[in-house]
C-alpha atoms as a PDB file:
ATOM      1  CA  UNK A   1       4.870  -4.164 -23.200  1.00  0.00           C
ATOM      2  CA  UNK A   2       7.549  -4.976 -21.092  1.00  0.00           C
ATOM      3  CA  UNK A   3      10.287  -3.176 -22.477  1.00  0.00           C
ATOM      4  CA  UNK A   4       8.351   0.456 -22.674  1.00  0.00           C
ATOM      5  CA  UNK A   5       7.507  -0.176 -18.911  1.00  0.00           C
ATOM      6  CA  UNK A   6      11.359  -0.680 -17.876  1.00  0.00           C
ATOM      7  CA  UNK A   7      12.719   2.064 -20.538  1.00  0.00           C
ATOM      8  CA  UNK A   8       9.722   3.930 -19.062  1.00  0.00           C
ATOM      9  CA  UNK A   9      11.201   2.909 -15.661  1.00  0.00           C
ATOM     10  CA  UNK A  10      14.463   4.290 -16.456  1.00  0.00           C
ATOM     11  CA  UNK A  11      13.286   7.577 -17.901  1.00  0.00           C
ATOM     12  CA  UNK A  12      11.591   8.938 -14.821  1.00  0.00           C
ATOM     13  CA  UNK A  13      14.100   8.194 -12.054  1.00  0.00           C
ATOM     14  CA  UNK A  14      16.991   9.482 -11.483  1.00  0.00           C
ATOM     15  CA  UNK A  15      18.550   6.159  -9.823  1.00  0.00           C
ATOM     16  CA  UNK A  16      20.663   3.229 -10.854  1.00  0.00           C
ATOM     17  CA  UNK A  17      19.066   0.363 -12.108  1.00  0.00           C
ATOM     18  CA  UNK A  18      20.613  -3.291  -9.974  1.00  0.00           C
ATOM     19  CA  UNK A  19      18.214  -5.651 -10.650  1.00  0.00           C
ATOM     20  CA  UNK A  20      14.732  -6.630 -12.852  1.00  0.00           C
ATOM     21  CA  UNK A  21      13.178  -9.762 -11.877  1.00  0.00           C
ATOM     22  CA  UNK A  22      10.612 -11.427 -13.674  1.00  0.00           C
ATOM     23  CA  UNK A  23       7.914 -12.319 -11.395  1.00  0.00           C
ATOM     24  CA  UNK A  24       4.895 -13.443 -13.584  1.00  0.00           C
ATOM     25  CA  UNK A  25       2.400 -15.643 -12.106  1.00  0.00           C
ATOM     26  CA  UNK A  26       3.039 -14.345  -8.592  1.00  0.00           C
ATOM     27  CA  UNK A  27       0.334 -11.424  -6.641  1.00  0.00           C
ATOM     28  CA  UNK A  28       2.585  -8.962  -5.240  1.00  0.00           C
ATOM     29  CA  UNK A  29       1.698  -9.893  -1.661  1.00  0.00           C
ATOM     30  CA  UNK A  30       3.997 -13.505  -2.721  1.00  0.00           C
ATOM     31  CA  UNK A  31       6.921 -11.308  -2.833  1.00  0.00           C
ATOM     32  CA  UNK A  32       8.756 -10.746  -0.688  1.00  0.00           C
ATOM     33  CA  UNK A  33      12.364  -8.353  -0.929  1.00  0.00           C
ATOM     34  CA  UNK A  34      14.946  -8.040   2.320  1.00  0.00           C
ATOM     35  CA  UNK A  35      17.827  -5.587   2.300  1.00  0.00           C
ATOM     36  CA  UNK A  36      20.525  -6.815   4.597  1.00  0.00           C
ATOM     37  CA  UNK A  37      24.028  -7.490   5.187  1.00  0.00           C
ATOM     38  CA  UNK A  38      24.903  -5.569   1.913  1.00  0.00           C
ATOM     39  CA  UNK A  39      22.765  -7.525  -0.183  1.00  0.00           C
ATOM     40  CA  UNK A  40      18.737  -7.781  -1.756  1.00  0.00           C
ATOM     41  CA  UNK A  41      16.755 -10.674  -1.089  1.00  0.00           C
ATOM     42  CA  UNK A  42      14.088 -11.773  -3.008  1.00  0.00           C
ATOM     43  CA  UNK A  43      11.718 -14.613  -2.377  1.00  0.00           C
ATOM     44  CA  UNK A  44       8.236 -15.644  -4.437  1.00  0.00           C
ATOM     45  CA  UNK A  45       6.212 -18.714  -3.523  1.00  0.00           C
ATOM     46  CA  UNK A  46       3.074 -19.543  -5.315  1.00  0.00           C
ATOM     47  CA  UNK A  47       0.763 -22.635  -4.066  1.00  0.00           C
ATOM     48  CA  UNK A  48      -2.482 -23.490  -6.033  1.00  0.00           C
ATOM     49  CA  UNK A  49      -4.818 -26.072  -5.101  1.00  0.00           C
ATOM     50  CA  UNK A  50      -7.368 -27.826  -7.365  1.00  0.00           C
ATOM     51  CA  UNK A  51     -10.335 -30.469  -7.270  1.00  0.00           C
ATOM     52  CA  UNK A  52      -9.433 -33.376  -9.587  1.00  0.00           C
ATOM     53  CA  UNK A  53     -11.206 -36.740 -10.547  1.00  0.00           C
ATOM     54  CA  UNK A  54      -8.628 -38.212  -8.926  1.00  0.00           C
ATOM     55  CA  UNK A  55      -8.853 -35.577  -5.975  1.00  0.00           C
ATOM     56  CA  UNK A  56      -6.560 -33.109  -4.709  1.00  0.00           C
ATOM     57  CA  UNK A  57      -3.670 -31.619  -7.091  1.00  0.00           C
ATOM     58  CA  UNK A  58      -1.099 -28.912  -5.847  1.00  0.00           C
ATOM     59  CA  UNK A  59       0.831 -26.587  -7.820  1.00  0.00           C
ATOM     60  CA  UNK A  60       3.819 -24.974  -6.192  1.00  0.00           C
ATOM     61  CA  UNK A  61       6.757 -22.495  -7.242  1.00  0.00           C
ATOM     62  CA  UNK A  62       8.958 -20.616  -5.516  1.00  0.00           C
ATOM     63  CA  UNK A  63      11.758 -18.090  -6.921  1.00  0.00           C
ATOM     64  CA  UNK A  64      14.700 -17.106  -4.899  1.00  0.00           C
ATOM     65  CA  UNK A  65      17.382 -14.461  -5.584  1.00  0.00           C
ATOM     66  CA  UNK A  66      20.262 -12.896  -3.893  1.00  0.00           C
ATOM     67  CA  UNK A  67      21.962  -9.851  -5.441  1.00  0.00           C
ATOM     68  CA  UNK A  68      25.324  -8.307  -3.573  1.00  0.00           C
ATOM     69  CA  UNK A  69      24.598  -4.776  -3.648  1.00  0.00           C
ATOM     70  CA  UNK A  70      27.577  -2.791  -5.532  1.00  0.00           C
ATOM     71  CA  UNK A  71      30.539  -0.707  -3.209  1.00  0.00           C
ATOM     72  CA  UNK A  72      29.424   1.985  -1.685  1.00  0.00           C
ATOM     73  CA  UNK A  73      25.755   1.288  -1.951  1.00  0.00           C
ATOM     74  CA  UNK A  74      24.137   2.568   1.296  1.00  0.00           C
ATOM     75  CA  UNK A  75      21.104  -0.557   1.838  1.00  0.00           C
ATOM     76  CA  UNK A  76      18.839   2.805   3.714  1.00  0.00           C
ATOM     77  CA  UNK A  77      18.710   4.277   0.014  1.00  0.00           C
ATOM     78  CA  UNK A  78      17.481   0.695  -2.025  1.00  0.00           C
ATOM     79  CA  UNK A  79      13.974   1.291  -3.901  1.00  0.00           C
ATOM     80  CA  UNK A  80      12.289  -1.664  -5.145  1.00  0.00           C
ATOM     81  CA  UNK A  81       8.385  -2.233  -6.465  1.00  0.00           C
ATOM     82  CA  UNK A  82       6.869  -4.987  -7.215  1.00  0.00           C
END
């Protein structure tokens, strides 16, 4: 489940947690995460394509997040995984 990944997560590194983002229904090569200017970027875009009746139908979603990184934080030390 979920939760025994992150408590799992949490167990086995001795860091700070900032941030979990849920990104479900995205391949990890649709994420993207920036460290800059004190702060974590995160983008996710998804675009699916299908064959209808009526012909062509696109699905698109994108998720975007920006988290201020807390005083003191140095961005050259920031882990993330997707």
């Amino acid at each position: 489940s979920t939760q025994r990944r992150i408590n799992r997560m949490l167990n086995t590194h001795d860091h700070k947690l900032l941030a979990l983002m849920d990104v479900k229904g995205f391949d990890p090569d649709e994420v993207t995460v920036k460290v800059k200017d004190g702060k974590v970027k995160v983008l996710a875009e998804h675009e699916e394509e299908y064959n209808t009746l009526r012909g062509k139908e696109y699905n698109y979603k994108n998720i975007r997040k920006e988290i201020s990184l807390p005083p003191g934080v140095d961005e050259d030390e920031v882990m993330y995984s997707v």
